[in-house]
Protein backbone atom coordinates (compact mmCIF):
# COMPACT_ATOMS: atom_id res chain seq x y z
CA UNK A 1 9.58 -6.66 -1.76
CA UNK A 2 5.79 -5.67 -0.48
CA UNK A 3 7.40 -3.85 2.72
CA UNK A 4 10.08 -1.82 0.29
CA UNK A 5 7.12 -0.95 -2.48
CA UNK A 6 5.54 0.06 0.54
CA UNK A 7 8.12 3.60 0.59
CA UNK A 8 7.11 4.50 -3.04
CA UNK A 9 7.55 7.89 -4.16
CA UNK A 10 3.70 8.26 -2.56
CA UNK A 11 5.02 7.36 0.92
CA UNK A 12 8.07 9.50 0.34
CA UNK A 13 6.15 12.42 -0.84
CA UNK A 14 3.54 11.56 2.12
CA UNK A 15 5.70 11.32 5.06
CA UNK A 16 7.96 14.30 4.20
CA UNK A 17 4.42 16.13 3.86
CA UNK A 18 3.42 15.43 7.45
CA UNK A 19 6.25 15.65 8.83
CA UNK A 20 7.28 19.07 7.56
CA UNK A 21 3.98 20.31 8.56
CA UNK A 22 2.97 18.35 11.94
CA UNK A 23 6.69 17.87 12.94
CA UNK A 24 6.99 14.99 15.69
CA UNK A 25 3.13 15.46 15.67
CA UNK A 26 2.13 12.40 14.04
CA UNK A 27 5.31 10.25 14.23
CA UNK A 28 3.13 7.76 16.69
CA UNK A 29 1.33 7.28 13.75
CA UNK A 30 4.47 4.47 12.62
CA UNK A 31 3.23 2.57 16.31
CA UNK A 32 0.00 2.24 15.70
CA UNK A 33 0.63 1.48 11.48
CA UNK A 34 2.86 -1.04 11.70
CA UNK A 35 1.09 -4.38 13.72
CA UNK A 36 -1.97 -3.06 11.78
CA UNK A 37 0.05 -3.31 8.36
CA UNK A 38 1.68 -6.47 9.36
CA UNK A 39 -1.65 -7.94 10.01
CA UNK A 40 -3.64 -6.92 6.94
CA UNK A 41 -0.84 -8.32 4.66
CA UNK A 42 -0.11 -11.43 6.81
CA UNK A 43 -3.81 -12.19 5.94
CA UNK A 44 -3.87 -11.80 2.23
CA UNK A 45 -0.67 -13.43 2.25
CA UNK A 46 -2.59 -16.47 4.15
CA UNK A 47 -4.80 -15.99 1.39
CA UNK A 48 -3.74 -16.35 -1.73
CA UNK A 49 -0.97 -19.11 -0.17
CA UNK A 50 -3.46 -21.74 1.08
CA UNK A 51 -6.27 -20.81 -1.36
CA UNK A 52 -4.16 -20.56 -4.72
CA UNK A 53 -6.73 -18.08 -5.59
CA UNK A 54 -5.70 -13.83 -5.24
CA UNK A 55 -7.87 -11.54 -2.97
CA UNK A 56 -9.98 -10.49 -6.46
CA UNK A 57 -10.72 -13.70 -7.03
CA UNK A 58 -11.86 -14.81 -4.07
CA UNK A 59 -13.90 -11.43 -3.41
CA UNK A 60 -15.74 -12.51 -6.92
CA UNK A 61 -16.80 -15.70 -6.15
CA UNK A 62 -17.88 -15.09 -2.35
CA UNK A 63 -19.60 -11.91 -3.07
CA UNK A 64 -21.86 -10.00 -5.31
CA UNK A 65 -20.03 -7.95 -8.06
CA UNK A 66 -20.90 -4.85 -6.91
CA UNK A 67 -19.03 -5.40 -3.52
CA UNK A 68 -16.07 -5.90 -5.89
CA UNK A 69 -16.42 -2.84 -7.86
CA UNK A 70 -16.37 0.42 -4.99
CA UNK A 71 -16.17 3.95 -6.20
CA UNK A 72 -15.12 5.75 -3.60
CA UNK A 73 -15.44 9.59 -3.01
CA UNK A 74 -13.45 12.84 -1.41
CA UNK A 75 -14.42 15.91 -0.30
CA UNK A 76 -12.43 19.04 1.17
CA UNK A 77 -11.27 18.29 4.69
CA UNK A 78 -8.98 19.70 7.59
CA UNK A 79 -5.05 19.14 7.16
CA UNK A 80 -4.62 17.47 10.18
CA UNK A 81 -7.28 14.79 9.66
CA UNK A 82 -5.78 14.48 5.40
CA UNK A 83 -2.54 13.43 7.10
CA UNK A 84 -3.74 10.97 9.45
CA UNK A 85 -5.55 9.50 6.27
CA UNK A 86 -3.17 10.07 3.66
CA UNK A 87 -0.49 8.15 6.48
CA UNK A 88 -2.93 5.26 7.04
CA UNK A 89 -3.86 5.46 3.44
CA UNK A 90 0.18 4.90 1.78
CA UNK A 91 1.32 2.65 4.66
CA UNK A 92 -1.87 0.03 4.26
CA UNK A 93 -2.09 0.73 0.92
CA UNK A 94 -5.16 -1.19 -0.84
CA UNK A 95 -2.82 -2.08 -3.89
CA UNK A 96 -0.30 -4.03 -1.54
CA UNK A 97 -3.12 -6.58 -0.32
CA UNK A 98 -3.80 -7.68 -4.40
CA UNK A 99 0.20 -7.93 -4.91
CA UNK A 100 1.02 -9.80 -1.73
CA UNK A 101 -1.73 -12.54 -2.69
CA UNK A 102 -0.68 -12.63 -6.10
CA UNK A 103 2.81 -12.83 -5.40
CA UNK A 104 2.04 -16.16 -2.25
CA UNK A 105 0.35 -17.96 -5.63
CA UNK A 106 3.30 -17.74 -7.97
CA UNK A 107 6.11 -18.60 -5.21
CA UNK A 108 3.74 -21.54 -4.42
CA UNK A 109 2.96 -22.97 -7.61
CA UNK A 110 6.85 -22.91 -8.19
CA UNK A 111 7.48 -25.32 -5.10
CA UNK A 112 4.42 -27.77 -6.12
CA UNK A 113 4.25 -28.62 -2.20
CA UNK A 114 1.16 -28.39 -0.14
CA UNK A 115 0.95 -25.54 2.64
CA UNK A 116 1.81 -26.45 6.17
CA UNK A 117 2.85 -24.39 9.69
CA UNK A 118 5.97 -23.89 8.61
CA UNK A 119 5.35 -22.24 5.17
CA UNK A 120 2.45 -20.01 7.38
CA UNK A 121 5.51 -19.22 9.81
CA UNK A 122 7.99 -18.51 6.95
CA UNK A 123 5.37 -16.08 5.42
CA UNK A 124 4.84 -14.12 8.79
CA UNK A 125 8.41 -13.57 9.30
CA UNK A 126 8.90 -12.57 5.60
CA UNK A 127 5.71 -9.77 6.15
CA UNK A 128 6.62 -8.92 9.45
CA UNK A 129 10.27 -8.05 8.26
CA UNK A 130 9.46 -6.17 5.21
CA UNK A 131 6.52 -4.33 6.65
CA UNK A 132 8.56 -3.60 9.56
CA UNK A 133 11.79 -2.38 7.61
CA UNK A 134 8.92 0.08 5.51
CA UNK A 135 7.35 1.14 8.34
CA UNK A 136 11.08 2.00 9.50
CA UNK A 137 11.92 4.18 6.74
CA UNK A 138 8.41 5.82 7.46
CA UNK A 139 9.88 7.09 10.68
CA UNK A 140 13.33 7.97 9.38
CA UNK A 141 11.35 10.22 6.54
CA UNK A 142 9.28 11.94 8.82
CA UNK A 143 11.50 12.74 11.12
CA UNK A 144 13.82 14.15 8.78
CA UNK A 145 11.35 16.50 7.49
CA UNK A 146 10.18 17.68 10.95
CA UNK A 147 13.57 18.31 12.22
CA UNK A 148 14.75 19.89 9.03
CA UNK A 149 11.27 21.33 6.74
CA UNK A 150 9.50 21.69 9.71
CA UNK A 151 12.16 23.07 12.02
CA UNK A 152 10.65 26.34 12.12
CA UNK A 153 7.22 25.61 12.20
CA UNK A 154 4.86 24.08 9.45
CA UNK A 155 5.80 24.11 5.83
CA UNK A 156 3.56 22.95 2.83
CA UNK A 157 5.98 20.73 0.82
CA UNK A 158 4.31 21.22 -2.82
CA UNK A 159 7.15 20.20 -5.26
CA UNK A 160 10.09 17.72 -5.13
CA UNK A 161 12.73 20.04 -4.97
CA UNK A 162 11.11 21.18 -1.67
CA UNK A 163 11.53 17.97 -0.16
CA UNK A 164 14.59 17.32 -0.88
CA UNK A 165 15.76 20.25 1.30
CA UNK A 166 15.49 17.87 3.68
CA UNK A 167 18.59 16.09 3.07
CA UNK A 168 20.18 19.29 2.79
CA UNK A 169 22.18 18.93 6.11
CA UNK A 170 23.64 15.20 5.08
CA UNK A 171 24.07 16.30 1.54
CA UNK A 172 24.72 19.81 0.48
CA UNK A 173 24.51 20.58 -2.78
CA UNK A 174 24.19 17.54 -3.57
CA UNK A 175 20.43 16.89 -1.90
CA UNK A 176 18.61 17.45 -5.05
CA UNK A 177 20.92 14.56 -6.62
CA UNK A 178 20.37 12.80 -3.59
CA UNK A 179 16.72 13.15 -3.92
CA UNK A 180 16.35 12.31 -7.33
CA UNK A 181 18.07 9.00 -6.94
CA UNK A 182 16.23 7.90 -3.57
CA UNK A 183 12.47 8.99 -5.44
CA UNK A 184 13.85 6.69 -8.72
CA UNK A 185 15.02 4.19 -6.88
CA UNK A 186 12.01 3.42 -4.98
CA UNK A 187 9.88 4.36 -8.06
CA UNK A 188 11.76 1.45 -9.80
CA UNK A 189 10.81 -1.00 -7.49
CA UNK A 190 7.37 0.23 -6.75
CA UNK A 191 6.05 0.96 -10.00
CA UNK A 192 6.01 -2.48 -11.24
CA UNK A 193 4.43 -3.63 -8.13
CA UNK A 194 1.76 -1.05 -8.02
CA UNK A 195 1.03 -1.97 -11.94
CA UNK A 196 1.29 -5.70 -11.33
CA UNK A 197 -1.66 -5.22 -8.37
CA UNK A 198 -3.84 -3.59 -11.13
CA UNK A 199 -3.29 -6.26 -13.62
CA UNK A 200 -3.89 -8.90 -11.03
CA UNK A 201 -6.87 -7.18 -9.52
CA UNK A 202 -8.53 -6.31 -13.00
CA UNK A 203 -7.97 -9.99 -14.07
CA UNK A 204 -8.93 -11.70 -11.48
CA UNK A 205 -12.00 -9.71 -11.70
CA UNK A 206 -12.67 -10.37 -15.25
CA UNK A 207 -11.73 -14.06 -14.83
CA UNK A 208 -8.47 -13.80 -17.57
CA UNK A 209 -5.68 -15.64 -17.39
CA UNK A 210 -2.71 -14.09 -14.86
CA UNK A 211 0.26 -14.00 -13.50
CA UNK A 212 3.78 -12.96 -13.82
CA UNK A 213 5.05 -16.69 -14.04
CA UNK A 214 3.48 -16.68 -17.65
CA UNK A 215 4.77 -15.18 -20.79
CA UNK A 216 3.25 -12.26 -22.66
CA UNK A 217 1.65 -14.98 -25.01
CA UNK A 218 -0.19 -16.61 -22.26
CA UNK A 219 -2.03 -13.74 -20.23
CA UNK A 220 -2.26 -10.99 -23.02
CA UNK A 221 -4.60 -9.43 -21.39
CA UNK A 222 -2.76 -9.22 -17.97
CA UNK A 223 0.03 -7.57 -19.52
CA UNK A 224 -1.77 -5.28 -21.61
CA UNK A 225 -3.02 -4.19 -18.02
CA UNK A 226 0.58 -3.79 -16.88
CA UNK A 227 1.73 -1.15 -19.73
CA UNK A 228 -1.65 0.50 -20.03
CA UNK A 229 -0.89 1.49 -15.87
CA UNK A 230 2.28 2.37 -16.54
CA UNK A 231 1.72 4.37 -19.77
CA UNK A 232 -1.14 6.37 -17.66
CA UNK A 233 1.27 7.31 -14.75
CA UNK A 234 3.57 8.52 -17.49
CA UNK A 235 0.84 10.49 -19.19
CA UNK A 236 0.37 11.83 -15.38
CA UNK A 237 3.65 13.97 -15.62
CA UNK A 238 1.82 16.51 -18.23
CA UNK A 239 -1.53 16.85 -16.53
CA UNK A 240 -0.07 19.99 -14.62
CA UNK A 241 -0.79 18.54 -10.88
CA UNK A 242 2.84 19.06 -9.26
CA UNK A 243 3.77 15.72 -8.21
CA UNK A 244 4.04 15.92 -4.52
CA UNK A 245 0.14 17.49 -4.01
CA UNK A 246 -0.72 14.37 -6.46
CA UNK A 247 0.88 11.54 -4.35
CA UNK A 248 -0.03 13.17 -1.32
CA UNK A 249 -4.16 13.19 -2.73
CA UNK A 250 -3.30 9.38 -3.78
CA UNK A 251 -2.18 8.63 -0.61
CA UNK A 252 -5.59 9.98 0.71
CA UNK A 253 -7.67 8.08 -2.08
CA UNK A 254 -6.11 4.87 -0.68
CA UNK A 255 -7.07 5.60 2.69
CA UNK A 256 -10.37 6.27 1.65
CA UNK A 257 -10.33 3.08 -0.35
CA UNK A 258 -8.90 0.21 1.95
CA UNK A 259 -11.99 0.05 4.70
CA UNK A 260 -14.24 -1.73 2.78
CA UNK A 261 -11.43 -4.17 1.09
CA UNK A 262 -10.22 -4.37 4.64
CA UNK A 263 -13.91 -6.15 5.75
CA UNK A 264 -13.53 -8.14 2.58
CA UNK A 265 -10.31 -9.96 3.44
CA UNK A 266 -11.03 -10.00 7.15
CA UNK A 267 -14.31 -11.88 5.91
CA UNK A 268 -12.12 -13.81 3.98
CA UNK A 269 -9.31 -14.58 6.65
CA UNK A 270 -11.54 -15.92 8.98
CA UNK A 271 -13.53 -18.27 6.80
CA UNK A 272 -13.52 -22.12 7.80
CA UNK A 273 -15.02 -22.98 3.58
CA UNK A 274 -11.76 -20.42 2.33
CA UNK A 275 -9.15 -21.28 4.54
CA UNK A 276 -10.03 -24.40 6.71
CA UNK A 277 -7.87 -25.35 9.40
CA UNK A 278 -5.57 -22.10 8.36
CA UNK A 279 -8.07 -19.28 8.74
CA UNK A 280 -6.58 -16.56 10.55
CA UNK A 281 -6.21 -16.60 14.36
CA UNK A 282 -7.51 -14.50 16.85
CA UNK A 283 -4.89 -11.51 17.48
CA UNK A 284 -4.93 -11.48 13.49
CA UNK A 285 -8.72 -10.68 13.12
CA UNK A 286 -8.70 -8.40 16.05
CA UNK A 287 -5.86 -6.01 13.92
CA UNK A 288 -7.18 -6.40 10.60
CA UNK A 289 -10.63 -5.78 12.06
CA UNK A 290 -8.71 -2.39 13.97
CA UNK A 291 -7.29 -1.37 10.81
CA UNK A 292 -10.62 -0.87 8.89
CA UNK A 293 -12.28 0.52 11.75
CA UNK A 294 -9.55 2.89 12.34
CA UNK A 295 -9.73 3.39 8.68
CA UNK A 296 -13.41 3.83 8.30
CA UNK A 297 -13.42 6.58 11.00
CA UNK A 298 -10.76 8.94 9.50
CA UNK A 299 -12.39 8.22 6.03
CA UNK A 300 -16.09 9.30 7.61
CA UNK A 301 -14.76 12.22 9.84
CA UNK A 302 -12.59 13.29 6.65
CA UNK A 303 -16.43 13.61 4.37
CA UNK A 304 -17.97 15.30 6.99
CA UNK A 305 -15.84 17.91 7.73
């Protein structure tokens, strides 16, 4: 479920961006993305399964509050380095590492059993296949736009109808249909993931009671989260911003975003007093540690241009 939410109509609108206007430029980006995906969400994953405890919580009672509450900030940049960020930014995408923890605690707390190697070797297989299979559609995506957008040379994709051009050789007249039930379709499955991560990041936070095990009655508060998210994306439609230029800027915010959350969890991952004998190994601290440098750079070369 994390690797398909991981296509939502932000990655769709992202990688048919950069790959209308950069063509095959950037497609080694989906290389270089996916162990460094796999990683960061194997370790919240680890997390949040051998802990019990999501990645807000933990970050609240291991650090100061003002590491859990950062305000990040954007400034103008270059195209080419907005891509490479707004890629990085929608493929390890900071609301992903809140739902994948979240999500280890419920499916554990409904088997009552304590965590062993082979529940830590079922979880990497189920990351590594759905990261893998959105990572996947991240290449199928931007290839279609290059070869079909960006067939004649760079094209600023500003509104949906735009994009779906792109299926315009599978699809006809019918691309726009075709469009409009892809972009739903993922929406469906992403939106309640990407409103669930608020709620379970804002409770956490704020110490209320979560999860989507319990009724409405039992964690008010985390629901009330749920539709207030939802209600605002809704309320997003009639701010003016044409959609594709506004998931394109989120996918940059959450690029900008994910480095320091990135040195939280790999903090985290490798603790012996959070995860004893299951902290993360090795080749898993050396990618999650990649991913927020790699981060961190685009992020700082992005301000200062």
């Amino acid at each position: 479920m994390t690797g398909a939410a991981d296509d939502d109509p932000s990655g769709i609108g992202t990688y048919s961006q950069v790959g209308a206007a950069f063509g095959f430029g950037l497609l080694w980006t989906t290389l270089a993305t996916l162990p460094l995906a796999v990683a960061v969400q194997e370790a919240t994953a680890r997390l949040g399964l051998v802990t019990g405890k999501g990645l807000a919580a933990l970050i609240r009672e291991r650090f100061t509050r003002p590491v859990l509450v950062v305000v990040p900030r954007v400034h103008a940049d270059r195209a080419s380095l907005a891509a490479l960020l707004a890629v990085f930014g929608t493929t390890i995408s900071p609301y992903l590492f809140f739902w994948q923890a979240g999500e280890e605690i419920e499916e554990q707390a409904e088997r009552h059993d304590l965590v062993d190697r082979d529940h830590l070797a079922a979880m990497r297989l189920d990351v590594a296949a759905g990261m893998g299979s959105g990572v996947g559609v991240m290449f199928a995506i931007m290839t279609t736009a290059a070869v079909t957008l960006g067939a004649h040379g760079p094209v600023q994709v500003s509104t949906a109808q735009q994009a779906a051009q792109a299926l315009r050789p599978l699809a006809g007249p019918l691309a726009g249909l075709l469009f409009t039930a892809g972009i739903v379709g993922t929406g469906l499955l992403a939106v309640p993931v990407l409103a669930g991560s608020t709620a379970y990041a804002v409770a956490e936070t704020l110490g209320w009671r979560e999860g989507l095990g319990r009724r409405v009655s039992q964690a008010r508060a985390f629901y009330a989260v749920i539709a207030v998210s939802i209600l605002v994306g809704v309320a997003m439609n009639f701010v003016g911003v044409g959609p594709i230029r506004a998931l394109y800027l989120a996918a940059i915010l959450n690029g900008v975003a994910a480095p320091p959350l990135l040195v939280l969890i790999l903090v985290l991952a490798r603790s012996k007093d959070v995860l004893g004998r299951h902290r993360s190994g090795v080749l898993s601290q050396l990618l999650v540690g990649a991913a927020a440098v790699a981060m961190a750079v685009l992020s700082l070369l992005a301000l200062l241009r």
